[in-house]
N, C-alpha and C. Protein backbone atom coordinates (compact mmCIF):
# COMPACT_ATOMS: atom_id res chain seq x y z
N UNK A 1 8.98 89.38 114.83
CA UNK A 1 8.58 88.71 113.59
C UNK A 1 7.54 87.64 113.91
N UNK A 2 6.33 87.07 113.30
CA UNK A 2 5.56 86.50 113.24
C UNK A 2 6.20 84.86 112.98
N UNK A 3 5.34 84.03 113.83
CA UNK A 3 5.88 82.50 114.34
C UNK A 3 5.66 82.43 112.66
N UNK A 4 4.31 82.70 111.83
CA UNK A 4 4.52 82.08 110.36
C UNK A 4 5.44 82.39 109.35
N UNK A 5 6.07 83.44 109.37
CA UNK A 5 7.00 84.25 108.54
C UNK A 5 8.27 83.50 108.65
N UNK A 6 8.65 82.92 110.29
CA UNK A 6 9.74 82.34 110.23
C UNK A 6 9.73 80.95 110.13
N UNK A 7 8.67 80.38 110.29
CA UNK A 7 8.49 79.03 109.53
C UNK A 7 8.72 78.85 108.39
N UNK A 8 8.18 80.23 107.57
CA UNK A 8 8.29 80.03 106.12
C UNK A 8 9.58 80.13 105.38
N UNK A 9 10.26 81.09 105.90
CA UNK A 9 11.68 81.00 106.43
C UNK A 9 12.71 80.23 106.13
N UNK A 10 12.31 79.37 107.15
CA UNK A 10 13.28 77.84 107.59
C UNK A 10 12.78 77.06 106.32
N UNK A 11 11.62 76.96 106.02
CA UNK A 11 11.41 75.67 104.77
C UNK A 11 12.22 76.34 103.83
N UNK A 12 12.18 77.35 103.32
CA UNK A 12 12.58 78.33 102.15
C UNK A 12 14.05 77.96 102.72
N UNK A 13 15.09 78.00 103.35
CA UNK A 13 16.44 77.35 103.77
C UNK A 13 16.37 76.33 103.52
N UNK A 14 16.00 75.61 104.28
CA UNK A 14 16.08 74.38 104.08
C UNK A 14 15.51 73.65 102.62
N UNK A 15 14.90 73.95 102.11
CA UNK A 15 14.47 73.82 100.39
C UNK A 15 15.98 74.20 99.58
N UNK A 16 16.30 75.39 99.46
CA UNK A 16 17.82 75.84 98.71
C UNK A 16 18.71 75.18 99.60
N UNK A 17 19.23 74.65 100.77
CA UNK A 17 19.87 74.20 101.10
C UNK A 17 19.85 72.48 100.56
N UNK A 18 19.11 72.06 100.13
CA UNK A 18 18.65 70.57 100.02
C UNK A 18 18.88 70.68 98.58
N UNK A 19 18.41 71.71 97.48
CA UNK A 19 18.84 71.77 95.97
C UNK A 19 19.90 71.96 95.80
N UNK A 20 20.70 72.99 96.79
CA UNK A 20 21.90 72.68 96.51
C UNK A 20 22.95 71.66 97.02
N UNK A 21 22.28 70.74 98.16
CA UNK A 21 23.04 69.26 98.39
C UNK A 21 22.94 68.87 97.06
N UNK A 22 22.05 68.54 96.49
CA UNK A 22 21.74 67.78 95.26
C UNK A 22 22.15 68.14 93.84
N UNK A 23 22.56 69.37 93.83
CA UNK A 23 23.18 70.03 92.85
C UNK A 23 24.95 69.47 92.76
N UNK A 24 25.41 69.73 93.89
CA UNK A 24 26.77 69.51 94.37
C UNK A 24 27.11 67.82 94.07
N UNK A 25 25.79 67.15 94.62
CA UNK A 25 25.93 65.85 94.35
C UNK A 25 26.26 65.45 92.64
N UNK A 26 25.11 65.89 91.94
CA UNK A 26 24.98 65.44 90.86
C UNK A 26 26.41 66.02 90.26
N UNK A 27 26.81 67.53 90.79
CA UNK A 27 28.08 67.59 90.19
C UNK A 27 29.54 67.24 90.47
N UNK A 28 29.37 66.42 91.58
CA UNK A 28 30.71 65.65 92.10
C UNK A 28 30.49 64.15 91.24
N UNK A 29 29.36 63.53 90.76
CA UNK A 29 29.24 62.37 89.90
C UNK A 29 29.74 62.93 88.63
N UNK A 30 29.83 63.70 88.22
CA UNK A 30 29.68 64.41 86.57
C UNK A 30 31.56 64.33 86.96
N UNK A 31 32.22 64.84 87.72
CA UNK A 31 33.29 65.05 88.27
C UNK A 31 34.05 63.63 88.20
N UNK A 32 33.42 62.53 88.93
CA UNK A 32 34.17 61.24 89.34
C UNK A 32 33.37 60.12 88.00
N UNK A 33 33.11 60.75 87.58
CA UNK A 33 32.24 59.57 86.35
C UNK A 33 31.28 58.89 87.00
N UNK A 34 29.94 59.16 86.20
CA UNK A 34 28.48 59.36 86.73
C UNK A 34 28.61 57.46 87.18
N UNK A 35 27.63 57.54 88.27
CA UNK A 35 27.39 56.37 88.70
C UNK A 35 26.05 56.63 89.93
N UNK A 36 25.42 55.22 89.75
CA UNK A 36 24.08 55.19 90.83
C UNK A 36 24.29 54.19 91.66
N UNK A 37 24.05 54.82 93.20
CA UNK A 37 24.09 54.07 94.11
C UNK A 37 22.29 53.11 94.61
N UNK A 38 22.54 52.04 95.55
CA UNK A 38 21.26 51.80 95.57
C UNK A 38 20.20 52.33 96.31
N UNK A 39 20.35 53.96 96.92
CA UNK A 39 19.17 55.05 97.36
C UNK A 39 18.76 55.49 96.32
N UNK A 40 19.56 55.89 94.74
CA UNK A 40 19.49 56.37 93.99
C UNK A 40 18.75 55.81 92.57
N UNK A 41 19.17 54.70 93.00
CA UNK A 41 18.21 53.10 91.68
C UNK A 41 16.83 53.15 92.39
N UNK A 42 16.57 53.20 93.66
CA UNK A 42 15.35 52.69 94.36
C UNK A 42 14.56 53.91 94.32
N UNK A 43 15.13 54.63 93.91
CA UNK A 43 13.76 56.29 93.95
C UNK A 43 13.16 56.38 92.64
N UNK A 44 14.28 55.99 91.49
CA UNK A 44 14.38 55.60 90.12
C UNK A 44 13.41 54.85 89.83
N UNK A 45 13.61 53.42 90.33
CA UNK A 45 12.29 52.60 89.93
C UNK A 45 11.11 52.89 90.56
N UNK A 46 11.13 53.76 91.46
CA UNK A 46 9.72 54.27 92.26
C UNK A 46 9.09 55.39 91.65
N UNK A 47 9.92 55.85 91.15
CA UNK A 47 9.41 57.26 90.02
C UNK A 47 8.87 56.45 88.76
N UNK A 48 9.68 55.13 88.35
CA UNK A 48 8.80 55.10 86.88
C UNK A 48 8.02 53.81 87.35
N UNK A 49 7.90 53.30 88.19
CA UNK A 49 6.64 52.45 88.20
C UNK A 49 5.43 52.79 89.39
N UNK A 50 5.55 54.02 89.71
CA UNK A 50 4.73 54.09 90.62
C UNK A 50 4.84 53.98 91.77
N UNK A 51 5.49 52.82 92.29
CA UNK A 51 5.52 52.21 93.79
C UNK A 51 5.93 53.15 94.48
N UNK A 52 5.58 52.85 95.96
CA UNK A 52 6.23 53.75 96.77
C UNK A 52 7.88 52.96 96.95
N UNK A 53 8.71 54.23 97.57
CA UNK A 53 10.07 53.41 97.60
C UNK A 53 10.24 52.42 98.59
N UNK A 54 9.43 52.39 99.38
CA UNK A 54 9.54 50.90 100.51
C UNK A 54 9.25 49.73 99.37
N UNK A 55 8.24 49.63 98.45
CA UNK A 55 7.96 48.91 97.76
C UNK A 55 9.06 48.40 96.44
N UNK A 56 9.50 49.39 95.92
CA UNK A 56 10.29 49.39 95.12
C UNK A 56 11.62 48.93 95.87
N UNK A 57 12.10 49.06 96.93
CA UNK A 57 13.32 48.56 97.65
C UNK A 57 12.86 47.39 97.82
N UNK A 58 11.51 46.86 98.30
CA UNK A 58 11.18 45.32 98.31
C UNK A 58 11.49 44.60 97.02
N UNK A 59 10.95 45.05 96.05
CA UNK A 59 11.42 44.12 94.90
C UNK A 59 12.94 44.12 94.19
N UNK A 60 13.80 45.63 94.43
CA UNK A 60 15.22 45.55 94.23
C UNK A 60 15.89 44.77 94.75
N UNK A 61 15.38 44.44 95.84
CA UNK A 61 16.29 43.33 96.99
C UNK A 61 15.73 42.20 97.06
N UNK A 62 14.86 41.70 96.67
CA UNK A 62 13.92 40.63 95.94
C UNK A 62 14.64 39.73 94.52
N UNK A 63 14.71 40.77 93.91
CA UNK A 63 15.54 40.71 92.71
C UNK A 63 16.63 40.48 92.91
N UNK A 64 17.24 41.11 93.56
CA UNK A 64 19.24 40.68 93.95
C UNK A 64 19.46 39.46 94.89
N UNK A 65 18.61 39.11 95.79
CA UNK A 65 18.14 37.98 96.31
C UNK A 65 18.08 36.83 95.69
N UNK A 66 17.16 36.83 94.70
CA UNK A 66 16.89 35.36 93.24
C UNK A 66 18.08 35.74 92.98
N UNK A 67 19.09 36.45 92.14
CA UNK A 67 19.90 36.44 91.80
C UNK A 67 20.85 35.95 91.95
N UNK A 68 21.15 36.63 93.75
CA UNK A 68 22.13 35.38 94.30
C UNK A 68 22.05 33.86 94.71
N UNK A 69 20.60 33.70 94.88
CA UNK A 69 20.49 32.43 95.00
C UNK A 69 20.94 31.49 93.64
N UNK A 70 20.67 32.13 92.68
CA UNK A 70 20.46 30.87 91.92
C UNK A 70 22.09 31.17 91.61
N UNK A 71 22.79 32.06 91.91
CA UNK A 71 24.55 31.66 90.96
C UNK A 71 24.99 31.21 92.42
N UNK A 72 24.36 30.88 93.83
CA UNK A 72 25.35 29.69 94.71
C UNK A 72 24.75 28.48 94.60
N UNK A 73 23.65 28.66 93.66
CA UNK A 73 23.14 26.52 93.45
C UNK A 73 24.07 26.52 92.15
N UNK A 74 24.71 27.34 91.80
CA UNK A 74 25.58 26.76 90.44
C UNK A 74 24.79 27.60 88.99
N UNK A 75 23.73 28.02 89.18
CA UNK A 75 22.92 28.22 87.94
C UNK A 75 23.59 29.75 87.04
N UNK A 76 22.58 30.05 85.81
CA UNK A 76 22.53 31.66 86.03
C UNK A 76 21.47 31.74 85.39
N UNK A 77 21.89 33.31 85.48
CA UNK A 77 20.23 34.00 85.20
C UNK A 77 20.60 34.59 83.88
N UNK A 78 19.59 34.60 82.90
CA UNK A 78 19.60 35.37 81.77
C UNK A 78 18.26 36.34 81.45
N UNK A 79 18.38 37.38 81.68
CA UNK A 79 17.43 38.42 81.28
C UNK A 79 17.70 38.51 79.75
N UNK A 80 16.59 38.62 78.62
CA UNK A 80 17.35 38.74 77.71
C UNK A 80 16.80 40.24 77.29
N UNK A 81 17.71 40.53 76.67
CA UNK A 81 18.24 41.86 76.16
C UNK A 81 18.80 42.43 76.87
N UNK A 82 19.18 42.38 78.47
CA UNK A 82 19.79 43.35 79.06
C UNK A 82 20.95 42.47 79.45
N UNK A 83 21.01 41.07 79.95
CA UNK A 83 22.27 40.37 80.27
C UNK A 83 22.39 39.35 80.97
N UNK A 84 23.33 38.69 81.38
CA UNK A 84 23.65 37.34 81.97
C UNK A 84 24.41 37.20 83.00
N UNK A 85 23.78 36.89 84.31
CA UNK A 85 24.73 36.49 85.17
C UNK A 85 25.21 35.18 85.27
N UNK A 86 26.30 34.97 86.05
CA UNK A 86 26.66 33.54 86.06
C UNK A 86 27.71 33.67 86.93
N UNK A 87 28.55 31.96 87.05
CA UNK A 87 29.31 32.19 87.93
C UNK A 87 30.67 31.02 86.95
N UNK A 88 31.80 32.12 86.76
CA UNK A 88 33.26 31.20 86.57
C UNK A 88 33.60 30.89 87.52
N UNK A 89 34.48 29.26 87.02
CA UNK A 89 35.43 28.83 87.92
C UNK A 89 36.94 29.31 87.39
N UNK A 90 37.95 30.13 88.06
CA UNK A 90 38.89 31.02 88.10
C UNK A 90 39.93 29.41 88.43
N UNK A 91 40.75 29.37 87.58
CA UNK A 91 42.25 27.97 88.01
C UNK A 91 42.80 28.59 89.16
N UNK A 92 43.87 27.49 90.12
CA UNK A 92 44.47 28.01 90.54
C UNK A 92 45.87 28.60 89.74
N UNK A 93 46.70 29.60 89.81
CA UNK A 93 47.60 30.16 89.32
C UNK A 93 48.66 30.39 90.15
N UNK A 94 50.20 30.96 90.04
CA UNK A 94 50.96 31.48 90.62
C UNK A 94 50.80 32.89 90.32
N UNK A 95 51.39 33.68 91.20
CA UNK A 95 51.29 35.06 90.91
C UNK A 95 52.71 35.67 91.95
N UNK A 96 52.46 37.30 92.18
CA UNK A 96 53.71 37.98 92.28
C UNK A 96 53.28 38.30 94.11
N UNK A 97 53.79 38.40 94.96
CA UNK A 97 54.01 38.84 96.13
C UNK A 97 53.70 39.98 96.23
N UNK A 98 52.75 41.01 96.80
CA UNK A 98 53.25 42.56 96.16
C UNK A 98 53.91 43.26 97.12
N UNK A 99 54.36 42.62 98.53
CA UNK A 99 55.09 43.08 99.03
C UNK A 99 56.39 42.89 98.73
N UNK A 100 56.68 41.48 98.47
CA UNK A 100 58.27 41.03 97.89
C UNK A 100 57.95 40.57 96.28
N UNK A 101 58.38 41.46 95.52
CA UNK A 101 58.11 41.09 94.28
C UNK A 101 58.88 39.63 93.62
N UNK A 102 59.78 39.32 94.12
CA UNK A 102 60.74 38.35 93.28
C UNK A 102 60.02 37.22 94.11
N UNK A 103 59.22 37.32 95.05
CA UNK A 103 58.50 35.65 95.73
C UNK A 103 57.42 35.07 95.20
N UNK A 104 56.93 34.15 94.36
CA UNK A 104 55.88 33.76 93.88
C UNK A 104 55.03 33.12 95.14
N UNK A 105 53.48 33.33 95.11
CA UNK A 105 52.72 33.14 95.66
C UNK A 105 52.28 31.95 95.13
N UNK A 106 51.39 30.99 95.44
CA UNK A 106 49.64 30.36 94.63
C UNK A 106 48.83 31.12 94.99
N UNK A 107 47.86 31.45 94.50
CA UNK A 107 46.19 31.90 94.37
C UNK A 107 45.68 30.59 93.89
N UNK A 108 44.51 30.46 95.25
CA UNK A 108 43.99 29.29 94.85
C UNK A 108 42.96 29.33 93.86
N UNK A 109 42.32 28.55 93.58
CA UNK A 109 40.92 28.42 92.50
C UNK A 109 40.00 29.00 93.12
N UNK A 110 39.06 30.01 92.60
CA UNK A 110 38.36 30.41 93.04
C UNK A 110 37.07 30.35 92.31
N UNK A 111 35.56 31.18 92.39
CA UNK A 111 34.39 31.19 92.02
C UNK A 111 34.29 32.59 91.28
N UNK A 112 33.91 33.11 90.54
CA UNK A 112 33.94 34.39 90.61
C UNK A 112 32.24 34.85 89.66
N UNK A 113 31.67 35.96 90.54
CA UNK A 113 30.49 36.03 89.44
C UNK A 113 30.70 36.70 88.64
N UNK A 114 29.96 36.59 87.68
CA UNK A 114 30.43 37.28 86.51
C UNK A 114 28.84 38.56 85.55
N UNK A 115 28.86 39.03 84.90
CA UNK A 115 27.78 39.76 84.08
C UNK A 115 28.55 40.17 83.10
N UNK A 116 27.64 39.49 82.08
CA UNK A 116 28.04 39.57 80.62
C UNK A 116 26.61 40.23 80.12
N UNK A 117 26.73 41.71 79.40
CA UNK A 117 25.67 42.67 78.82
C UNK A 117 25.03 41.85 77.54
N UNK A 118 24.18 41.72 77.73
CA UNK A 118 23.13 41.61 76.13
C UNK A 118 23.09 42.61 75.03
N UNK A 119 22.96 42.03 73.87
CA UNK A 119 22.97 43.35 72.76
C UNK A 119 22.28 44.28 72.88
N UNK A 120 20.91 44.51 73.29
CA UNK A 120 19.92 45.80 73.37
C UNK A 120 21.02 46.54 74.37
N UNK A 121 21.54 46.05 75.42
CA UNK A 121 22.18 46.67 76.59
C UNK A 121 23.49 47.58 75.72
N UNK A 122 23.97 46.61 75.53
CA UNK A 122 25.15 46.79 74.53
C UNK A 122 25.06 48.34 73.50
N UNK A 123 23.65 47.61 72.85
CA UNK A 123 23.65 48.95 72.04
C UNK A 123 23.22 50.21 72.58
N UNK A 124 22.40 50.10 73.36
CA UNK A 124 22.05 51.33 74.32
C UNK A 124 23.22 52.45 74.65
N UNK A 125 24.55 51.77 75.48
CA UNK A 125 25.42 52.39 75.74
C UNK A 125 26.22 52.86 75.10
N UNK A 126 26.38 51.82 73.98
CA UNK A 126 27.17 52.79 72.40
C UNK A 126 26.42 53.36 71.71
């Protein structure tokens, strides 16, 4: 057989082998309730703005970066129409043991961040 025939071959495998990774994928999300990871956001915003995905991973992590900075100086962020981050202060409380149920614990006070959706967001999903 000719070195080009079996080159062509292997791509032609490896092409249906790769649609159907991606097939399987998309249908194990459809399966576990759809969700995007961040390889999957970063190809996303590289498809609709152009960028290449090195670029587009620069500003995703750019973005989550400001983000976290400003809810450990205390602040938050409000995008409006899509939502609000921020950060609660959680009391301290008693709670249940979950190894020995009848022993009460404390949980101390904690920080917790929080995201609260904006109406456009809101309505989008309903």
């Amino acid at each position: 057989m000719a070195k080009g025939k079996t080159k062509g071959k292997r791509k032609l495998i490896t092409y249906v082998k790769d649609s159907l990774g991606n097939l399987n994928k998309k249908i194990n999300n459809l399966k576990e309730g759809f969700f995007v990871n961040k390889a999957e956001l970063i190809a996303n915003v590289a498809e609709k703005t152009g960028f290449t995905k090195k670029d587009a991973e620069r500003a995703i992590n750019a973005m989550m970066d400001s983000v976290k900075e400003e809810l450990v100086k205390g602040g938050k962020v409000q995008l409006v129409g899509f939502g609000t981050f921020e950060v609660r202060n959680r009391k301290e409380r008693t709670g249940r043991n979950p190894r020995n149920p009848k022993e009460e614990i404390a949980i101390p006070a904690s920080k917790a961040p929080v995201f609260k959706a904006g109406k456009s967001l809101k309505e989008a999903v309903n």
